[in-house]
N, C-alpha and C. Protein backbone atom coordinates (compact mmCIF):
# COMPACT_ATOMS: atom_id res chain seq x y z
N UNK A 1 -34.26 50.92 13.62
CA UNK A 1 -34.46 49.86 14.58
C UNK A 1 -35.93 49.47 14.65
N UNK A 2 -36.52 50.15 14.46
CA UNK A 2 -38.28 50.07 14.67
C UNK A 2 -38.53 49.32 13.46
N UNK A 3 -37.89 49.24 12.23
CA UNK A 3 -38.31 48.81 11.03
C UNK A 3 -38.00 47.23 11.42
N UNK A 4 -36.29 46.64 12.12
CA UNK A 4 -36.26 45.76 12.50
C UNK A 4 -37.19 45.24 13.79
N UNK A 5 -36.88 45.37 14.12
CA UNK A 5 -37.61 44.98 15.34
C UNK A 5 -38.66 45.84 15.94
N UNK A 6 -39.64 46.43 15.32
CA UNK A 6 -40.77 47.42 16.15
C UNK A 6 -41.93 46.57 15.88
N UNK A 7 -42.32 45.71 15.44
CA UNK A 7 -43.08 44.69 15.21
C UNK A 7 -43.51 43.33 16.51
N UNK A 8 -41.85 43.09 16.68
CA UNK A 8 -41.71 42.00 17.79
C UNK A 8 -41.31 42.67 19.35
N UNK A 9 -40.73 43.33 19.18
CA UNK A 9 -40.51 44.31 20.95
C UNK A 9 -40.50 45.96 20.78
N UNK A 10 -41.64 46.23 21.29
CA UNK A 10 -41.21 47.75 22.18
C UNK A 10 -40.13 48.91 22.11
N UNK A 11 -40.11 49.51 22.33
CA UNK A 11 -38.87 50.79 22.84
C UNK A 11 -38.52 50.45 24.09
N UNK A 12 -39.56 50.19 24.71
CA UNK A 12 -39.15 50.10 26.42
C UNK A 12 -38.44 48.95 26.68
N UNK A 13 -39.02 47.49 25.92
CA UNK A 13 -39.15 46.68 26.60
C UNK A 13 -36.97 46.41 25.78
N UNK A 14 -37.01 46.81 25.04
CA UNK A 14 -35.67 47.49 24.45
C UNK A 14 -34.90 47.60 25.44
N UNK A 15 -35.34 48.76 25.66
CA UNK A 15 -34.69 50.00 26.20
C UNK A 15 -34.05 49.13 27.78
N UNK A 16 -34.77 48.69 28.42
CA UNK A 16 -34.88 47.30 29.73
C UNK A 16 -33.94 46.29 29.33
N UNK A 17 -34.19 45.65 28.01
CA UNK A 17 -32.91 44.54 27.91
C UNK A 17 -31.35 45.22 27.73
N UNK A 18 -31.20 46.42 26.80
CA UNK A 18 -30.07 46.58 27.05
C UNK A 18 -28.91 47.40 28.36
N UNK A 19 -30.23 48.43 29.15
CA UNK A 19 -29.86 48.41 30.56
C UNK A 19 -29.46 47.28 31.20
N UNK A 20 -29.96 46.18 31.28
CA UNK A 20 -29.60 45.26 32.15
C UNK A 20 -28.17 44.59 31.15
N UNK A 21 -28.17 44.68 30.44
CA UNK A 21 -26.43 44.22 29.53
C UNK A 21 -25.48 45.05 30.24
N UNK A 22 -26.15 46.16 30.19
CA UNK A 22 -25.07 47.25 30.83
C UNK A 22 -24.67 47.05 32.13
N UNK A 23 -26.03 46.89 33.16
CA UNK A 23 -25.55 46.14 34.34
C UNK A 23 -24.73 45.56 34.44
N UNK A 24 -24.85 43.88 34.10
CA UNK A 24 -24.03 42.76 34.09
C UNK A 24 -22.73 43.29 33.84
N UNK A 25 -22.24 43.67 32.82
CA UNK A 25 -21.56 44.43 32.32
C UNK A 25 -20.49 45.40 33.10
N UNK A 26 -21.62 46.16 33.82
CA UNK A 26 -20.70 46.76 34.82
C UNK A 26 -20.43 45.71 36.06
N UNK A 27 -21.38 45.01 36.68
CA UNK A 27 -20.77 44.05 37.87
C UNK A 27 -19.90 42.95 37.61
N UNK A 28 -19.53 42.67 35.91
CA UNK A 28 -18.47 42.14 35.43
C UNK A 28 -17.19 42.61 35.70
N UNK A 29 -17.35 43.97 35.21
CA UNK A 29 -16.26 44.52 36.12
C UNK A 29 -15.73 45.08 37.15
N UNK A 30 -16.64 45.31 37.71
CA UNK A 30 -15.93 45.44 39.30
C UNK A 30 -15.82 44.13 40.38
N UNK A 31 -16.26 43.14 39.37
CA UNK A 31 -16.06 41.47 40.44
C UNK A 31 -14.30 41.14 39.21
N UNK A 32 -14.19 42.01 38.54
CA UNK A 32 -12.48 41.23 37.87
C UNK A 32 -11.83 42.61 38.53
N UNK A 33 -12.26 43.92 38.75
CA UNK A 33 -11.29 44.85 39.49
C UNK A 33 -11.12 44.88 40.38
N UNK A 34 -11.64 43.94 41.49
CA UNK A 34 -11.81 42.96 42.74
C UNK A 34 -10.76 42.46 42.71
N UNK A 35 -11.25 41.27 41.81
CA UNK A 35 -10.19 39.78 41.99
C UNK A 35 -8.53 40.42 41.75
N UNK A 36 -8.40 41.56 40.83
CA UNK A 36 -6.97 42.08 39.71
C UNK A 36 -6.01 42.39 41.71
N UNK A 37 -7.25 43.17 42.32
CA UNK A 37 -6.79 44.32 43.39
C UNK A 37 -6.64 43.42 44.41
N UNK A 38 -7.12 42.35 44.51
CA UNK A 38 -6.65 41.36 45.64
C UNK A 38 -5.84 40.52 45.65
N UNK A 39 -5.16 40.04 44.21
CA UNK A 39 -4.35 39.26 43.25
C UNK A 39 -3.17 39.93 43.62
N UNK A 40 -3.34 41.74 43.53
CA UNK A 40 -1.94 42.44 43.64
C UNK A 40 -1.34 42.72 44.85
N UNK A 41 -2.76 42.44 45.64
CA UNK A 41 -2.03 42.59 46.99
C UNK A 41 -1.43 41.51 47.88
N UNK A 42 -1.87 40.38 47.74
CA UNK A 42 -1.24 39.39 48.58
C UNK A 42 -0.27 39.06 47.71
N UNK A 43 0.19 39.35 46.33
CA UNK A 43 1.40 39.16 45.49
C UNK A 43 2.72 39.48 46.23
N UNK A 44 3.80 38.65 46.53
CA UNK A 44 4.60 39.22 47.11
C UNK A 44 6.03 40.06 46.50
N UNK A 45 5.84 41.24 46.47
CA UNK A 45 6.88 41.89 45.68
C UNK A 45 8.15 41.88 45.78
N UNK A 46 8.34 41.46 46.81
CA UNK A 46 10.30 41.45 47.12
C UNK A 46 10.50 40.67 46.30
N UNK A 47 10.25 39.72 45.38
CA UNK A 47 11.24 38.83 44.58
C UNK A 47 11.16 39.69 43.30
N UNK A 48 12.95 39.37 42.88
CA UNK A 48 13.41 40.65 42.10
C UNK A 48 13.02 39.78 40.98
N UNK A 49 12.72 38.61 40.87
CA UNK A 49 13.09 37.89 39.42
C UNK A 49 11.61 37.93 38.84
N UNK A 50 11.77 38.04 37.74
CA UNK A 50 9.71 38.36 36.88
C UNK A 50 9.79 36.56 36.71
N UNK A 51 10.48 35.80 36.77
CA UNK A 51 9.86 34.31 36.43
C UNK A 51 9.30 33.83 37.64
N UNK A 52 9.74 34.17 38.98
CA UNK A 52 9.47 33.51 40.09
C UNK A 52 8.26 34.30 40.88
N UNK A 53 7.71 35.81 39.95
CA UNK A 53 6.70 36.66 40.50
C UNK A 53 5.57 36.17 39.51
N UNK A 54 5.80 35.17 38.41
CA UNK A 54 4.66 34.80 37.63
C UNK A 54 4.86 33.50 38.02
N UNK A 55 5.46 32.35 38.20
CA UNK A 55 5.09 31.48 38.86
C UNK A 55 4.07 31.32 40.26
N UNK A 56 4.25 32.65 41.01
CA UNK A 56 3.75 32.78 42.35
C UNK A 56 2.18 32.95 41.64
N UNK A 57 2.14 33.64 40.64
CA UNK A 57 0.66 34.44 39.97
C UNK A 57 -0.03 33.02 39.78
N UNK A 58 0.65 32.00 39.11
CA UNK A 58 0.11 30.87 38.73
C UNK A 58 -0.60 29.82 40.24
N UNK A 59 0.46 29.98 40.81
CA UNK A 59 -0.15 29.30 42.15
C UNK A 59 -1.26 29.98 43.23
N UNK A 60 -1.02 30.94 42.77
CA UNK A 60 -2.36 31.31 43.67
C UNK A 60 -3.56 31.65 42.78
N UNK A 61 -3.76 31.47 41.83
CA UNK A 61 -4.55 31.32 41.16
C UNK A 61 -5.11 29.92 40.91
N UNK A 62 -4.15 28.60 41.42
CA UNK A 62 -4.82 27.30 41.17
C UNK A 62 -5.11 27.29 42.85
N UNK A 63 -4.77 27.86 43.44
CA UNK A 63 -5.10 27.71 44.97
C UNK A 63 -6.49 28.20 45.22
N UNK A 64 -6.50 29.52 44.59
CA UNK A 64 -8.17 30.19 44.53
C UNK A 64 -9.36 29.18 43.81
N UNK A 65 -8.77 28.53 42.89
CA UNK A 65 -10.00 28.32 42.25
C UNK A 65 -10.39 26.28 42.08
N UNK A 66 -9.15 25.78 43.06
CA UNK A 66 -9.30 24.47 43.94
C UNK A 66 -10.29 24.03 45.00
């Protein structure tokens, strides 16, 4: 890595950009293990039929993001 790039950036300054990937990265996912866990809960489960429990998925998903 130093042969590529030890010329134009650092170890540290490295070491700093891909921590913060990792960040993002992680607050990527806990803002979609959010949305998954709030998606499942106002989902209403009594309907026995899987077409009318993914239609419901569809509408509240154009409702959220209207």
């Amino acid at each position: 890595m130093d042969r590529l790039l030890g010329n134009i950036i650092d170890d540290y300054t490295l070491y700093r950009i891909i921590q913060s990937i990792i960040v993002i990265l992680s607050m990527f996912t806990v803002y979609l293990g959010i949305q998954i866990a709030l998606t499942w809960k106002f989902l209403k489960k009594d309907k026995a039929n899987s077409d009318e429990i993914i239609s419901q998925k569809e509408v509240s998903f154009e409702a959220a993001y209207s």
